[in-house]
C-alpha atoms as a PDB file:
ATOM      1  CA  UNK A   1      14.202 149.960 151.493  1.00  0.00           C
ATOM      2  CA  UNK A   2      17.365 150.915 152.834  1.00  0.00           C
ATOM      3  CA  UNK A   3      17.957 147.549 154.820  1.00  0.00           C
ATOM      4  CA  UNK A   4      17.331 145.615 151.712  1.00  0.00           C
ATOM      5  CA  UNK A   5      19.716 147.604 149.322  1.00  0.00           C
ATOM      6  CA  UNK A   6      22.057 147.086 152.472  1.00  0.00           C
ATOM      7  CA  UNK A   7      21.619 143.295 152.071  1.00  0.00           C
ATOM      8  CA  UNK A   8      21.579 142.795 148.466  1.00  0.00           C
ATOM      9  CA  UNK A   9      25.030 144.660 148.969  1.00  0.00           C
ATOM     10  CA  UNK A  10      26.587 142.277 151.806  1.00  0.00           C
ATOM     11  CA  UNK A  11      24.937 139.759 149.592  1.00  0.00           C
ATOM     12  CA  UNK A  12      27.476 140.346 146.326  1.00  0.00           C
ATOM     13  CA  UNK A  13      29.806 141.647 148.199  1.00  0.00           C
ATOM     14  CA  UNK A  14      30.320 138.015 150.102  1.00  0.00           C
ATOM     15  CA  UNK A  15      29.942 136.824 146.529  1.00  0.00           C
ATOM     16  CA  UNK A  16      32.652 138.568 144.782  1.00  0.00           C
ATOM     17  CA  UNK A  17      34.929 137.780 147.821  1.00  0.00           C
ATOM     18  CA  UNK A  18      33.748 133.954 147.497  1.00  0.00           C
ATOM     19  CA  UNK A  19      34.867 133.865 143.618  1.00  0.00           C
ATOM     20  CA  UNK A  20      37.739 135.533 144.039  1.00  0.00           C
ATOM     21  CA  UNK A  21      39.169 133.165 146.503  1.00  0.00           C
ATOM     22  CA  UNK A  22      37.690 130.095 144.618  1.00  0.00           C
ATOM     23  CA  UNK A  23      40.203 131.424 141.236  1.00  0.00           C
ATOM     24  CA  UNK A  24      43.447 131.578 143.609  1.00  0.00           C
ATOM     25  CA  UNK A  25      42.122 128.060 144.738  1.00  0.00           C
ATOM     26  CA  UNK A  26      41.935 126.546 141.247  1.00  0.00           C
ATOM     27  CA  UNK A  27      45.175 128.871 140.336  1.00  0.00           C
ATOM     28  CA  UNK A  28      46.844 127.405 142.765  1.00  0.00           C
ATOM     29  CA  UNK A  29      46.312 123.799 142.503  1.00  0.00           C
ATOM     30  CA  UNK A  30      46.305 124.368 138.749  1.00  0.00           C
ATOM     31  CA  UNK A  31      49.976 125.892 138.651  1.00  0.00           C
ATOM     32  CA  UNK A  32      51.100 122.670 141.381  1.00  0.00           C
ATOM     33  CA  UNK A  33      49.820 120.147 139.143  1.00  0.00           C
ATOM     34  CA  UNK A  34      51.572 121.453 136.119  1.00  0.00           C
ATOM     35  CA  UNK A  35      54.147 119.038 134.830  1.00  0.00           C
ATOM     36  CA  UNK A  36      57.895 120.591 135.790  1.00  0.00           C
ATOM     37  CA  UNK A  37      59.869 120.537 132.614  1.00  0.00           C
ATOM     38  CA  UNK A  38      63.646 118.959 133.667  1.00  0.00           C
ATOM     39  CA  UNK A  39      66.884 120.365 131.846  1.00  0.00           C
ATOM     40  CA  UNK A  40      69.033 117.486 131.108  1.00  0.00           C
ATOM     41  CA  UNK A  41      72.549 118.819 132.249  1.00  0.00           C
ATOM     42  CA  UNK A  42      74.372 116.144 129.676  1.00  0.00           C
ATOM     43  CA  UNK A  43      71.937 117.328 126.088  1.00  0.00           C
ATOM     44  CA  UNK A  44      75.144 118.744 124.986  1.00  0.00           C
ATOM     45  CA  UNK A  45      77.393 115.966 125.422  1.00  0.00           C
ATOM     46  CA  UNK A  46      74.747 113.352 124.351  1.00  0.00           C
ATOM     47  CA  UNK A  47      74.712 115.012 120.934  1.00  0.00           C
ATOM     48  CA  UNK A  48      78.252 113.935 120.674  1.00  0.00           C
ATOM     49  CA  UNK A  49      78.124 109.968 121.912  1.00  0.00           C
ATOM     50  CA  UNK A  50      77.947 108.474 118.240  1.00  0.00           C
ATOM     51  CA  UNK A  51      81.080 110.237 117.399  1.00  0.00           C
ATOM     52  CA  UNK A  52      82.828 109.108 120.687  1.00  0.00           C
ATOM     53  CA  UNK A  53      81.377 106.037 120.483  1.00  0.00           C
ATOM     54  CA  UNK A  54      82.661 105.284 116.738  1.00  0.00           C
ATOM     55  CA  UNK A  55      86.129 106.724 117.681  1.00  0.00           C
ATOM     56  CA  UNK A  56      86.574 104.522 120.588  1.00  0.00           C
ATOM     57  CA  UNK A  57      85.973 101.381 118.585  1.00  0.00           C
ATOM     58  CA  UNK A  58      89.041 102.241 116.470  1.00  0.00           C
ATOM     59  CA  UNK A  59      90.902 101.208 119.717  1.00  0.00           C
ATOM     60  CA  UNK A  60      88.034  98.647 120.304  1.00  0.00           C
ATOM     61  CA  UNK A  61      87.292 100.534 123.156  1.00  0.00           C
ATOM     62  CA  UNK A  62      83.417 101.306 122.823  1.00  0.00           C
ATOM     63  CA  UNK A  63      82.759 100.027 126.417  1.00  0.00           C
ATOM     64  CA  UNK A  64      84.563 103.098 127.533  1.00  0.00           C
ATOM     65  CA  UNK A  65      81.860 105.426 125.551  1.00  0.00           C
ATOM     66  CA  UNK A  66      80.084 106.519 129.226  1.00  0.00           C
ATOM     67  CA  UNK A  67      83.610 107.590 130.988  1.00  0.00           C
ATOM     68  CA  UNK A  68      84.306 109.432 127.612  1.00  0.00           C
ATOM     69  CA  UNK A  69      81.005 111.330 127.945  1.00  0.00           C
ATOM     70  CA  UNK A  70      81.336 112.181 131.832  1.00  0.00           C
ATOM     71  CA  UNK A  71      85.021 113.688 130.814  1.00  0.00           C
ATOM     72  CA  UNK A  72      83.751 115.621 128.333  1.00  0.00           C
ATOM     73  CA  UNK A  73      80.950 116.831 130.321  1.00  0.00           C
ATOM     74  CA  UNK A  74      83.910 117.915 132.747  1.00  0.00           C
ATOM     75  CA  UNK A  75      85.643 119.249 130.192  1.00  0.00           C
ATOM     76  CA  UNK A  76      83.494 121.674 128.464  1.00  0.00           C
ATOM     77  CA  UNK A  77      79.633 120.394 129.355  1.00  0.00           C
ATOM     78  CA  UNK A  78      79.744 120.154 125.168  1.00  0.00           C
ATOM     79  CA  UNK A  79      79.953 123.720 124.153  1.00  0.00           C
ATOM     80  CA  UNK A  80      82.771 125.209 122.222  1.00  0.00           C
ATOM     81  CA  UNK A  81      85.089 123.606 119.187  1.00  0.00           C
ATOM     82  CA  UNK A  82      87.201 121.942 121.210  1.00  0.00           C
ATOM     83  CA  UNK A  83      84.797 119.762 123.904  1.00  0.00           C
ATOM     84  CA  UNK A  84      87.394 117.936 125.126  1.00  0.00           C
ATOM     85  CA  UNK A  85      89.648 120.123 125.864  1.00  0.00           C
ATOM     86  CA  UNK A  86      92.225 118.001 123.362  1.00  0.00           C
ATOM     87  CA  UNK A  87      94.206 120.961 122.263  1.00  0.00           C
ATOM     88  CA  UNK A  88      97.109 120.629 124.926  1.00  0.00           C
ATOM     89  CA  UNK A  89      97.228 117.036 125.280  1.00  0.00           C
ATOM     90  CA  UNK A  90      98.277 117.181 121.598  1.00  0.00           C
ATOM     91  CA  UNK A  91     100.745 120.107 122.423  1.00  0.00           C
ATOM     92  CA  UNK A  92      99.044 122.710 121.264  1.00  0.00           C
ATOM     93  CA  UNK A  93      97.722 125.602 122.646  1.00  0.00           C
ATOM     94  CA  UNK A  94      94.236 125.863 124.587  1.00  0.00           C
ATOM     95  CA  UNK A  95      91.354 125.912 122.465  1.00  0.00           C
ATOM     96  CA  UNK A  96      94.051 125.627 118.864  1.00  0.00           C
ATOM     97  CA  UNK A  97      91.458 122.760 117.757  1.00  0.00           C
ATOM     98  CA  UNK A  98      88.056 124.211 116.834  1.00  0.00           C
ATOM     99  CA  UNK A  99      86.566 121.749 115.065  1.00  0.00           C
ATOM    100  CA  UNK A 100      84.232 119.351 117.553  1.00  0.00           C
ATOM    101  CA  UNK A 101      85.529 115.951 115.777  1.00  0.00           C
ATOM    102  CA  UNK A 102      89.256 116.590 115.516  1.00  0.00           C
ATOM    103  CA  UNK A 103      89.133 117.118 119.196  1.00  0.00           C
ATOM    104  CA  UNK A 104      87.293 114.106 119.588  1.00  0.00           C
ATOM    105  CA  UNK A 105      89.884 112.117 117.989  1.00  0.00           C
ATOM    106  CA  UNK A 106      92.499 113.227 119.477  1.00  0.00           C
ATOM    107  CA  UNK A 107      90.716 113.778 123.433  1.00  0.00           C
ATOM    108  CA  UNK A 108      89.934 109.482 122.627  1.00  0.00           C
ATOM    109  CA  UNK A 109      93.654 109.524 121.252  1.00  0.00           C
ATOM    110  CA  UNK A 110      94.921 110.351 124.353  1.00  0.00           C
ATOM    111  CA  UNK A 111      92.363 108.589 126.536  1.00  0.00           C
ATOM    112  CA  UNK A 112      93.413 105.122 124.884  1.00  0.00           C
ATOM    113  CA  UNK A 113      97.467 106.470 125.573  1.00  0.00           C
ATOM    114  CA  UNK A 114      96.624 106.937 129.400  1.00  0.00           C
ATOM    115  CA  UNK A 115      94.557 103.903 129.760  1.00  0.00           C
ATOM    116  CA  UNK A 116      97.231 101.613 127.604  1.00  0.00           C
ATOM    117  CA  UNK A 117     100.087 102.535 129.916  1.00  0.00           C
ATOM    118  CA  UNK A 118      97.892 102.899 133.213  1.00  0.00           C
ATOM    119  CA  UNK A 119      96.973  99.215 132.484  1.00  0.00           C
ATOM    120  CA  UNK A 120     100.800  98.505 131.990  1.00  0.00           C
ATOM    121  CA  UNK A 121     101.289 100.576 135.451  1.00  0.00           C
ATOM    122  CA  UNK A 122      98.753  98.587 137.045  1.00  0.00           C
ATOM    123  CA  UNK A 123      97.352 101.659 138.541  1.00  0.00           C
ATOM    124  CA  UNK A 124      93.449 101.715 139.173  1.00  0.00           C
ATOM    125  CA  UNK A 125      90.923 103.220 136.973  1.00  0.00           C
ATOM    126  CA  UNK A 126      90.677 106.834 139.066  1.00  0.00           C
ATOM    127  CA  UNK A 127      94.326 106.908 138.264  1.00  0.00           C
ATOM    128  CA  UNK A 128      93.569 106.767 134.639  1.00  0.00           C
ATOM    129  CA  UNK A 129      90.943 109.043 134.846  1.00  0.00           C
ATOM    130  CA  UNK A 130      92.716 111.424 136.662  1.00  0.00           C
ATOM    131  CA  UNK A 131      95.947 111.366 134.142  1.00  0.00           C
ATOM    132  CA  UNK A 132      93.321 112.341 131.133  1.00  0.00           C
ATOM    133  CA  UNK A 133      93.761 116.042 133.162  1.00  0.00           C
ATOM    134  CA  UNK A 134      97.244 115.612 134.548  1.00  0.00           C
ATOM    135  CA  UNK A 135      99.211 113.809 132.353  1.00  0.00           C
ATOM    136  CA  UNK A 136     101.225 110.001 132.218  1.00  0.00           C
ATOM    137  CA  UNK A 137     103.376 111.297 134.793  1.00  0.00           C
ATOM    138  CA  UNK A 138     100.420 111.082 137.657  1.00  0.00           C
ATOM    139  CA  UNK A 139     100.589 107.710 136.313  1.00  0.00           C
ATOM    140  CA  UNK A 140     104.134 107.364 137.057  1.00  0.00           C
ATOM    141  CA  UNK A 141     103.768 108.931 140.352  1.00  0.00           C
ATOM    142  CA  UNK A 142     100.785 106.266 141.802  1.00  0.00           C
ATOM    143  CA  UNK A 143     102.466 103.674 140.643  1.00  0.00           C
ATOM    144  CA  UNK A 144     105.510 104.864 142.897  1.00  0.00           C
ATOM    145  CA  UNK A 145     102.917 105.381 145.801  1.00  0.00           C
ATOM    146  CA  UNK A 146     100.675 102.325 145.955  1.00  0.00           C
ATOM    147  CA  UNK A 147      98.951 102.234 142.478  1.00  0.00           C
ATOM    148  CA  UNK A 148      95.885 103.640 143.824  1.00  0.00           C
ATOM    149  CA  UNK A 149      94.576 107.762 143.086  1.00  0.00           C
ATOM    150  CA  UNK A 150      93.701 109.681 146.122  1.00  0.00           C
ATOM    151  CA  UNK A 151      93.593 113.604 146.013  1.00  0.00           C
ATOM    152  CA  UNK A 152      95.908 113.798 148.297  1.00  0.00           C
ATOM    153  CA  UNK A 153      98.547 112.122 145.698  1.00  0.00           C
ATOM    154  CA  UNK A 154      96.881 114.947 143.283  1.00  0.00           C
ATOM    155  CA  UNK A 155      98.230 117.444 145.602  1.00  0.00           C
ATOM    156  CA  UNK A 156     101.618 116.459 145.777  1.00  0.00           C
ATOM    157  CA  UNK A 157     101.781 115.579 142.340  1.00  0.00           C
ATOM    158  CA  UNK A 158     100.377 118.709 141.459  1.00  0.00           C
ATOM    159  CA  UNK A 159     102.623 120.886 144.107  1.00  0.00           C
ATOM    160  CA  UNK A 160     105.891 119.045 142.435  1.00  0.00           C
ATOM    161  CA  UNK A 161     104.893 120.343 138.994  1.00  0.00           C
ATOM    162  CA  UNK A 162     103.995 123.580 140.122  1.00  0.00           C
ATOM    163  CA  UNK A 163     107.376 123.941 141.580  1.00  0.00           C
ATOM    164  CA  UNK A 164     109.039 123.339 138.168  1.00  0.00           C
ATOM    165  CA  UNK A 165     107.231 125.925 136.908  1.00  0.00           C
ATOM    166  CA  UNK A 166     105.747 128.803 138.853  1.00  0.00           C
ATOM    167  CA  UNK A 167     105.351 131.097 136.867  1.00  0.00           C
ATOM    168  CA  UNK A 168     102.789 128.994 134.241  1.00  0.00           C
ATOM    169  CA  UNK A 169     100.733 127.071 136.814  1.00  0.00           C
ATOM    170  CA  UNK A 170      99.363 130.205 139.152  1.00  0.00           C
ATOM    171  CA  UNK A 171      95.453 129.532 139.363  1.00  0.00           C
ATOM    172  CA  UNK A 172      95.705 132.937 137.388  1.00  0.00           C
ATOM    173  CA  UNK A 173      97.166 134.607 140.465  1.00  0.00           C
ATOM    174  CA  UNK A 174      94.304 133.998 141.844  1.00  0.00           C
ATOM    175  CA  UNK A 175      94.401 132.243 145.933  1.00  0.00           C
ATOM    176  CA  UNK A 176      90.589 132.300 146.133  1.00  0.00           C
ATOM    177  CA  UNK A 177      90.778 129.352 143.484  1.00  0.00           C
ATOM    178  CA  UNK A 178      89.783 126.394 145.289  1.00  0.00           C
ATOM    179  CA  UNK A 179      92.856 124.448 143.774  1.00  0.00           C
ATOM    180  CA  UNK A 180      95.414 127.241 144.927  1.00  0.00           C
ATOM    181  CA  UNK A 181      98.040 126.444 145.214  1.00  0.00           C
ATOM    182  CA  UNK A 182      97.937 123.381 143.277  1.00  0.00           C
ATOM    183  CA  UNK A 183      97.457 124.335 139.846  1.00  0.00           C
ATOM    184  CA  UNK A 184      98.295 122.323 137.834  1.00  0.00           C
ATOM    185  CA  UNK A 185      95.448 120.365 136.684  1.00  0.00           C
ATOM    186  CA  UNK A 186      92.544 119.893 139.133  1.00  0.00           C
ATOM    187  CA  UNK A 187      93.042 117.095 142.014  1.00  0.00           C
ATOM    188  CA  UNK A 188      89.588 116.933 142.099  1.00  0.00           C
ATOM    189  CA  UNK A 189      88.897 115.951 138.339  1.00  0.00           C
ATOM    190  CA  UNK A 190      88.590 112.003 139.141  1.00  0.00           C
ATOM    191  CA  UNK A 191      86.349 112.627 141.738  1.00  0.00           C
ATOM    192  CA  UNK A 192      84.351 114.945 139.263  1.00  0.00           C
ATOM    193  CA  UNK A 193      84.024 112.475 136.324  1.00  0.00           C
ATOM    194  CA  UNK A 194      83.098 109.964 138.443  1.00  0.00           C
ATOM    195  CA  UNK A 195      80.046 111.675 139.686  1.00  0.00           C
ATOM    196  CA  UNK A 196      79.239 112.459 136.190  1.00  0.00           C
ATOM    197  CA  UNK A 197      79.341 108.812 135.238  1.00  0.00           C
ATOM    198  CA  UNK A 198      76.876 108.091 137.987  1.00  0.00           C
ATOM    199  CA  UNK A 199      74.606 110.091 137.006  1.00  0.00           C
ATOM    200  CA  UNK A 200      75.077 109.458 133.612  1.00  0.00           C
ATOM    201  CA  UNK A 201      73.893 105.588 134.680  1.00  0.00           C
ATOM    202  CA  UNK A 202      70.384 105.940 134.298  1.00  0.00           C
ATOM    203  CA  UNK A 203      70.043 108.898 131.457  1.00  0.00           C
ATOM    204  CA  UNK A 204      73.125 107.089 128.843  1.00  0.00           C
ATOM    205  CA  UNK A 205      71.341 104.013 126.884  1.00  0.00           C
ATOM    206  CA  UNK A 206      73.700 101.448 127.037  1.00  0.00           C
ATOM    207  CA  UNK A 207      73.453  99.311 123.780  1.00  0.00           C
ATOM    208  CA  UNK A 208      75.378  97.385 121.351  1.00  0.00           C
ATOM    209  CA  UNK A 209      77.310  95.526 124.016  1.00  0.00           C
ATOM    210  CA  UNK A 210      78.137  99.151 125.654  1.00  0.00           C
ATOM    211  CA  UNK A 211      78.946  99.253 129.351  1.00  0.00           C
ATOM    212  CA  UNK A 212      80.122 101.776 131.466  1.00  0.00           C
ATOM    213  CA  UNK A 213      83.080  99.968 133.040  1.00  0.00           C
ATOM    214  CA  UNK A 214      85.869  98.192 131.804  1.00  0.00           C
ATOM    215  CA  UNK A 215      88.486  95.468 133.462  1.00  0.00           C
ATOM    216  CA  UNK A 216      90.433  98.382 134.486  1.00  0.00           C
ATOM    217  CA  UNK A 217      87.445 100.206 136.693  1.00  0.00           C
END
């Protein structure tokens, strides 16, 4: 009697062990086969192409719509009233515009400025992209030095303005900052953009004629 109770208890206990790894298995290959849900790191931007689109065709500049997306995406990722970061390049304080389509207007304003006299420079298209963050003068300054961006000409343009003015352009005192001690602007910021146009490529329908490159890229 004894041996058989003994048995029927081996028995269900093999059993319970049996199910319990046959859950995990199905658990497992359950929670593997589960779609993964991807975050889009441009929804914020996208939200924002009609409006950049529409602008830029004032200038008849709609094939431009991409790069204006990847700088905004630099500039702010989409967030905040001013997403591209217009405020100063109108000559106003950081962040004075909060409302999302003035500083639109005036971030394509002074887009179509740099890209007007970059084109009259004959300086390449990084160039351009590059004086959207430091200003026509980079312009100036490739076109003194081969009419072609490089960080390295960031740096030194960068190190000349800091020089003016020290006190302003400090990385916030702090040397940890990769850009320390240029700071002013980012020498990195065509590199940046770029990157964000490429993988913009395949995620940014292109339509109405749209393309992500002009005759100046």
């Amino acid at each position: 009697m004894k041996k058989r109770k003994r048995k029927k208890f081996k028995t269900f206990f093999v059993l319970v062990i049996l199910f319990g790894a046959l859950a995990m298995f199905q658990s497992y290959f359950q929670q593997d086969n589960s779609p993964l849900v991807k975050v889009d790191p441009f929804a914020d931007v996208k939200k924002y192409r009609p409006l950049i689109h529409d602008e830029l065709a004032k200038y008849h500049l709609e094939s431009h719509t991409t790069v204006l997306i990847a700088l905004m995406q630099q500039e702010s990722h989409g967030i905040g009233g001013d997403p591209m970061q217009a405020s100063e390049s109108a000559g106003l304080a950081r962040n004075t515009i909060t409302d999302p389509k003035k500083s639109i207007q005036v971030g394509v304003k002074h887009f179509q400025r740099v890209l007007t006299y970059g084109n009259k420079k004959k300086v390449d298209f990084q160039t351009i992209i590059q004086s959207y963050n430091m200003g026509i003068g980079y312009i100036n300054y490739v076109a003194q030095h081969g009419g072609k961006h490089s960080e390295a000409l960031a740096k030194e343009f960068s190190l000349q303005q800091v020089k003016k003015k020290p006190h302003i352009y400090t990385c916030g005192g702090n040397k940890e900052n990769f850009r320390y001690p240029y700071c002013y602007g980012d020498f990195t910021y065509s590199t940046k953009v770029t990157k964000n146009m490429e993988l913009l490529a395949d995620s940014v329908p292109v339509t109405g004629g749209e393309k992500t490159t002009g005759e100046s890229f």
